[in-house]
N, C-alpha and C. Protein backbone atom coordinates (compact mmCIF):
# COMPACT_ATOMS: atom_id res chain seq x y z
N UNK A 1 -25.74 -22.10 3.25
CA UNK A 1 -25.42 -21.31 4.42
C UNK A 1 -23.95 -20.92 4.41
N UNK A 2 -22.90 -21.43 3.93
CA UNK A 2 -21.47 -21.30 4.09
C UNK A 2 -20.94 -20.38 2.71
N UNK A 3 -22.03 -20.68 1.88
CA UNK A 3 -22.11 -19.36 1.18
C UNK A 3 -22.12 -17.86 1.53
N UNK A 4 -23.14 -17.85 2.33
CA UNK A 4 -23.52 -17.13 2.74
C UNK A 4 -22.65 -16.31 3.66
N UNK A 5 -22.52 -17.30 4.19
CA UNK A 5 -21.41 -16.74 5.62
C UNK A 5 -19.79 -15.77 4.95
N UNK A 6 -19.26 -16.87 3.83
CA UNK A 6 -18.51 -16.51 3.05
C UNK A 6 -18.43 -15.19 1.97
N UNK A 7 -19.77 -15.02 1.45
CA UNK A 7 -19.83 -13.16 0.93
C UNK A 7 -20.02 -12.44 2.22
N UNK A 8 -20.74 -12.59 3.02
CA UNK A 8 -20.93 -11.85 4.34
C UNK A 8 -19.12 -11.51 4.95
N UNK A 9 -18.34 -12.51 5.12
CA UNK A 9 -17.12 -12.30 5.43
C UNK A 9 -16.30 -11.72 4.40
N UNK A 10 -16.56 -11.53 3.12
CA UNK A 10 -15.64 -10.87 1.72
C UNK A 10 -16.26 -9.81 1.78
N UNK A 11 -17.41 -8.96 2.12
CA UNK A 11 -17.82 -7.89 2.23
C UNK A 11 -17.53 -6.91 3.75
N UNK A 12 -17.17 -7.89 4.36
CA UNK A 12 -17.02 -7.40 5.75
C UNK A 12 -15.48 -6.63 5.68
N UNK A 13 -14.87 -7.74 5.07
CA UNK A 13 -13.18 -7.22 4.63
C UNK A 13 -13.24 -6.63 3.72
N UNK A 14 -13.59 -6.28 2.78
CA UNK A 14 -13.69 -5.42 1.60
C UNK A 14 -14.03 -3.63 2.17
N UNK A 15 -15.00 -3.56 3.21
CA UNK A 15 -15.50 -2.64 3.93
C UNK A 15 -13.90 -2.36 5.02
N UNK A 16 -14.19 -2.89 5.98
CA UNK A 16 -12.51 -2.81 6.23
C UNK A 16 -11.21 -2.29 5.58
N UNK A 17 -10.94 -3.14 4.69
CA UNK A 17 -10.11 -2.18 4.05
C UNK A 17 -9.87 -1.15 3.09
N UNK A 18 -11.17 -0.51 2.77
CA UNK A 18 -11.21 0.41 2.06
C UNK A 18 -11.78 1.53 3.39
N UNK A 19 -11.67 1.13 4.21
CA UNK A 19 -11.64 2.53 5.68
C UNK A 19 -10.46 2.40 5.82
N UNK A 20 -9.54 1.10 6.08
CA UNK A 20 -8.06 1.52 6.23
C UNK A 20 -7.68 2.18 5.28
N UNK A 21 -7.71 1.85 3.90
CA UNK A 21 -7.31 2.53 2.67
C UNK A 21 -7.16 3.96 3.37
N UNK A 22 -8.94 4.53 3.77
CA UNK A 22 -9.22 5.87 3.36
C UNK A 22 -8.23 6.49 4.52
N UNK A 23 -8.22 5.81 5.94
CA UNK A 23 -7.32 6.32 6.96
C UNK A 23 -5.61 6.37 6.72
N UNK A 24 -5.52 5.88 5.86
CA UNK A 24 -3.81 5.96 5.62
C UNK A 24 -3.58 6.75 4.70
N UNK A 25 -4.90 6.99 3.68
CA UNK A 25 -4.47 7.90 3.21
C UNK A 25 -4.90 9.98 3.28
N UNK A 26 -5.14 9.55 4.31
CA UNK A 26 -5.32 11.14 5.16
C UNK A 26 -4.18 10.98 6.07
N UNK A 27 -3.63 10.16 6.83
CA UNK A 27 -2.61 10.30 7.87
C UNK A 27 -1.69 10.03 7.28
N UNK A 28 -0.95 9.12 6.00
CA UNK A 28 -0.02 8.94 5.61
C UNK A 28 0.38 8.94 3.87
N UNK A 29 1.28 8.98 3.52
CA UNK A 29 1.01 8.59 2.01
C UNK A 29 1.28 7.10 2.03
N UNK A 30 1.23 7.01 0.50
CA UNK A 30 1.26 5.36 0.50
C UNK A 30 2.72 5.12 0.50
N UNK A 31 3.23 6.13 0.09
CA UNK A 31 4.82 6.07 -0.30
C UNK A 31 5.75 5.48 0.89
N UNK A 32 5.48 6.32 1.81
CA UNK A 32 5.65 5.87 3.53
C UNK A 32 5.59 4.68 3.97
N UNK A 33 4.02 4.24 3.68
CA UNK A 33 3.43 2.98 3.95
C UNK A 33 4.35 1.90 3.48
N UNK A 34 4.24 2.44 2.33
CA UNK A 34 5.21 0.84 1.83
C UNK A 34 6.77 0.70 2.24
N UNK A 35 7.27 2.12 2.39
CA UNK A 35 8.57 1.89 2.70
C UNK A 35 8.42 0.81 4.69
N UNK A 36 7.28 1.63 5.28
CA UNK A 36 7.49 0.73 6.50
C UNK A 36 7.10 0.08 6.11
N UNK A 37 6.36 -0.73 5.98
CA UNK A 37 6.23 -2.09 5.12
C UNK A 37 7.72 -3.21 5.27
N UNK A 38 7.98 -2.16 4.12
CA UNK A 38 9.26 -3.03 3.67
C UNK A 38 10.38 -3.42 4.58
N UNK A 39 10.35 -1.92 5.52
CA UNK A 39 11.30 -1.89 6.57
C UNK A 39 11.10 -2.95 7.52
N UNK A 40 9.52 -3.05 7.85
CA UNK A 40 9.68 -4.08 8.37
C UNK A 40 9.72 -5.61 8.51
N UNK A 41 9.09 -5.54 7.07
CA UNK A 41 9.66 -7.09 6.65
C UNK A 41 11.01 -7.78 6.79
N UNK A 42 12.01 -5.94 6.39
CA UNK A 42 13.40 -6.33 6.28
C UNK A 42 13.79 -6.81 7.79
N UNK A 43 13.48 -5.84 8.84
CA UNK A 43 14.30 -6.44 9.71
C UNK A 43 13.70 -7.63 10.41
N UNK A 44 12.49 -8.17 10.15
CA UNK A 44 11.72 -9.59 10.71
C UNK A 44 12.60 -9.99 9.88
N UNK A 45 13.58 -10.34 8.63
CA UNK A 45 13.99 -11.08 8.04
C UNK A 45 13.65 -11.99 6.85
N UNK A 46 12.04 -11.41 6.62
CA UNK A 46 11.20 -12.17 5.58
C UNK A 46 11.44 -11.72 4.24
N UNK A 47 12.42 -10.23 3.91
CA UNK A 47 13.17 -10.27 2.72
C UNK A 47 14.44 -9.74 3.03
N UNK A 48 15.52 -8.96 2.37
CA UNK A 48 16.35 -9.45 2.07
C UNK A 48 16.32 -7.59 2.36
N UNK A 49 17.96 -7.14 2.31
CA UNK A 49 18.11 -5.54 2.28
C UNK A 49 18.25 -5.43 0.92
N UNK A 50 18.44 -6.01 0.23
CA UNK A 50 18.78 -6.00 -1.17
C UNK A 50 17.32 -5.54 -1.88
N UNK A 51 16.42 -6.33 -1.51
CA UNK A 51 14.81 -6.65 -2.26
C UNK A 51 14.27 -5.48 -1.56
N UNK A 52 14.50 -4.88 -0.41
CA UNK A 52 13.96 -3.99 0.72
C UNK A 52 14.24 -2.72 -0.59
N UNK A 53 15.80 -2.34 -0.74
CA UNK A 53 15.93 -1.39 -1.30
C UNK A 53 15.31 -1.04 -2.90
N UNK A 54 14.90 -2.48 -3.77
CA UNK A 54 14.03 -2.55 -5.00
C UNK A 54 12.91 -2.25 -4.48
N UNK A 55 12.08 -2.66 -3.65
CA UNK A 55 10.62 -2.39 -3.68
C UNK A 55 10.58 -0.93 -3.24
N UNK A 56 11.99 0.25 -2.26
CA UNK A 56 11.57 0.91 -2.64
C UNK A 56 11.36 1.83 -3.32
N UNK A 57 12.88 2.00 -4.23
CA UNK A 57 13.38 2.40 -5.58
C UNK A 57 11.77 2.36 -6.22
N UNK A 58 11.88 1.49 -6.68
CA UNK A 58 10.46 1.45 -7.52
C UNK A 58 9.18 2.28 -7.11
N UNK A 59 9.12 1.49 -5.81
CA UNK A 59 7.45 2.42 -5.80
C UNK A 59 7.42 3.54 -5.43
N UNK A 60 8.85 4.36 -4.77
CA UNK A 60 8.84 5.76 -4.85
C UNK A 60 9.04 6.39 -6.07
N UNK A 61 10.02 5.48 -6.59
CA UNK A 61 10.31 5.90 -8.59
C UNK A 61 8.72 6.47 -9.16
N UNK A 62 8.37 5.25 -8.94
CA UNK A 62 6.81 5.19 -9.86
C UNK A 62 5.76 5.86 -9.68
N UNK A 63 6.12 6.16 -8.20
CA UNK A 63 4.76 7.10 -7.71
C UNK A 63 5.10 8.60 -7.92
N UNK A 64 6.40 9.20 -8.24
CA UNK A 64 7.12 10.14 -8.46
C UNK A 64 6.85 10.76 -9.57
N UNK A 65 6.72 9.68 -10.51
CA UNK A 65 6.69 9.99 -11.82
C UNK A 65 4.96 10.42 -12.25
N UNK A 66 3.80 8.99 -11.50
CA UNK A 66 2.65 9.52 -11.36
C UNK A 66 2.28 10.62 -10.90
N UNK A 67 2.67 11.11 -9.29
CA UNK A 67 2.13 12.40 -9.19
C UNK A 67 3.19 13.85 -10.04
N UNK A 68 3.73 13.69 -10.80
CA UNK A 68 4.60 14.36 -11.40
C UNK A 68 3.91 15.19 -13.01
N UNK A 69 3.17 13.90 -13.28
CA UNK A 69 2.31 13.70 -14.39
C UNK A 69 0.90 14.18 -14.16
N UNK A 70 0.33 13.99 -12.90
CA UNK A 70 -1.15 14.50 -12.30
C UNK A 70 -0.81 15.94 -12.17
N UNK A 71 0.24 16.28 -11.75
CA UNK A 71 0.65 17.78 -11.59
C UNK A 71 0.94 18.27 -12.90
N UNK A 72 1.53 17.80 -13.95
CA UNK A 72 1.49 18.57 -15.04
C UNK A 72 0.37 18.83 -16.21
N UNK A 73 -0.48 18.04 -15.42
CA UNK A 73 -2.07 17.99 -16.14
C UNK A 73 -2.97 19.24 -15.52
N UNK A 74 -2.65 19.13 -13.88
CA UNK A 74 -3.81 19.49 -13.92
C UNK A 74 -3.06 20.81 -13.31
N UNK A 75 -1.73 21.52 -13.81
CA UNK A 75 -1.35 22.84 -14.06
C UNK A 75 -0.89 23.33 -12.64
């Protein structure tokens, strides 16, 4: 039974967040997302302005470069 209960609850969240997925990504990019994210981790204090400004160097870097690359593919 606690099996049970337990895929029933990993499917329940799995469903969940792939509707949040789909809603953030019609209302927002992810790029955004993560920067508030970060922003707000930074000012709760749970990282650092230092680590704030790497995570978002990077994942705007990276995602820059991906849709940069999807665009030169697909013309």
């Amino acid at each position: 039974m606690t099996e049970h209960i337990r895929k029933a609850t990993e499917k329940a969240t799995a469903v969940t967040m792939a509707a949040v997925d789909r809603t953030l990504e019609k209302v927002i990019s992810r790029k955004l997302t993560v920067w508030i994210v970060a922003t707000l981790l930074m000012f709760n204090a749970n990282i650092e302005s230092e680590h704030w400004l790497y995570l978002s160097a990077l994942y705007i870097g990276g995602q820059s470069v991906i849709d940069a690359i999807v665009k030169l593919k697909n013309g």
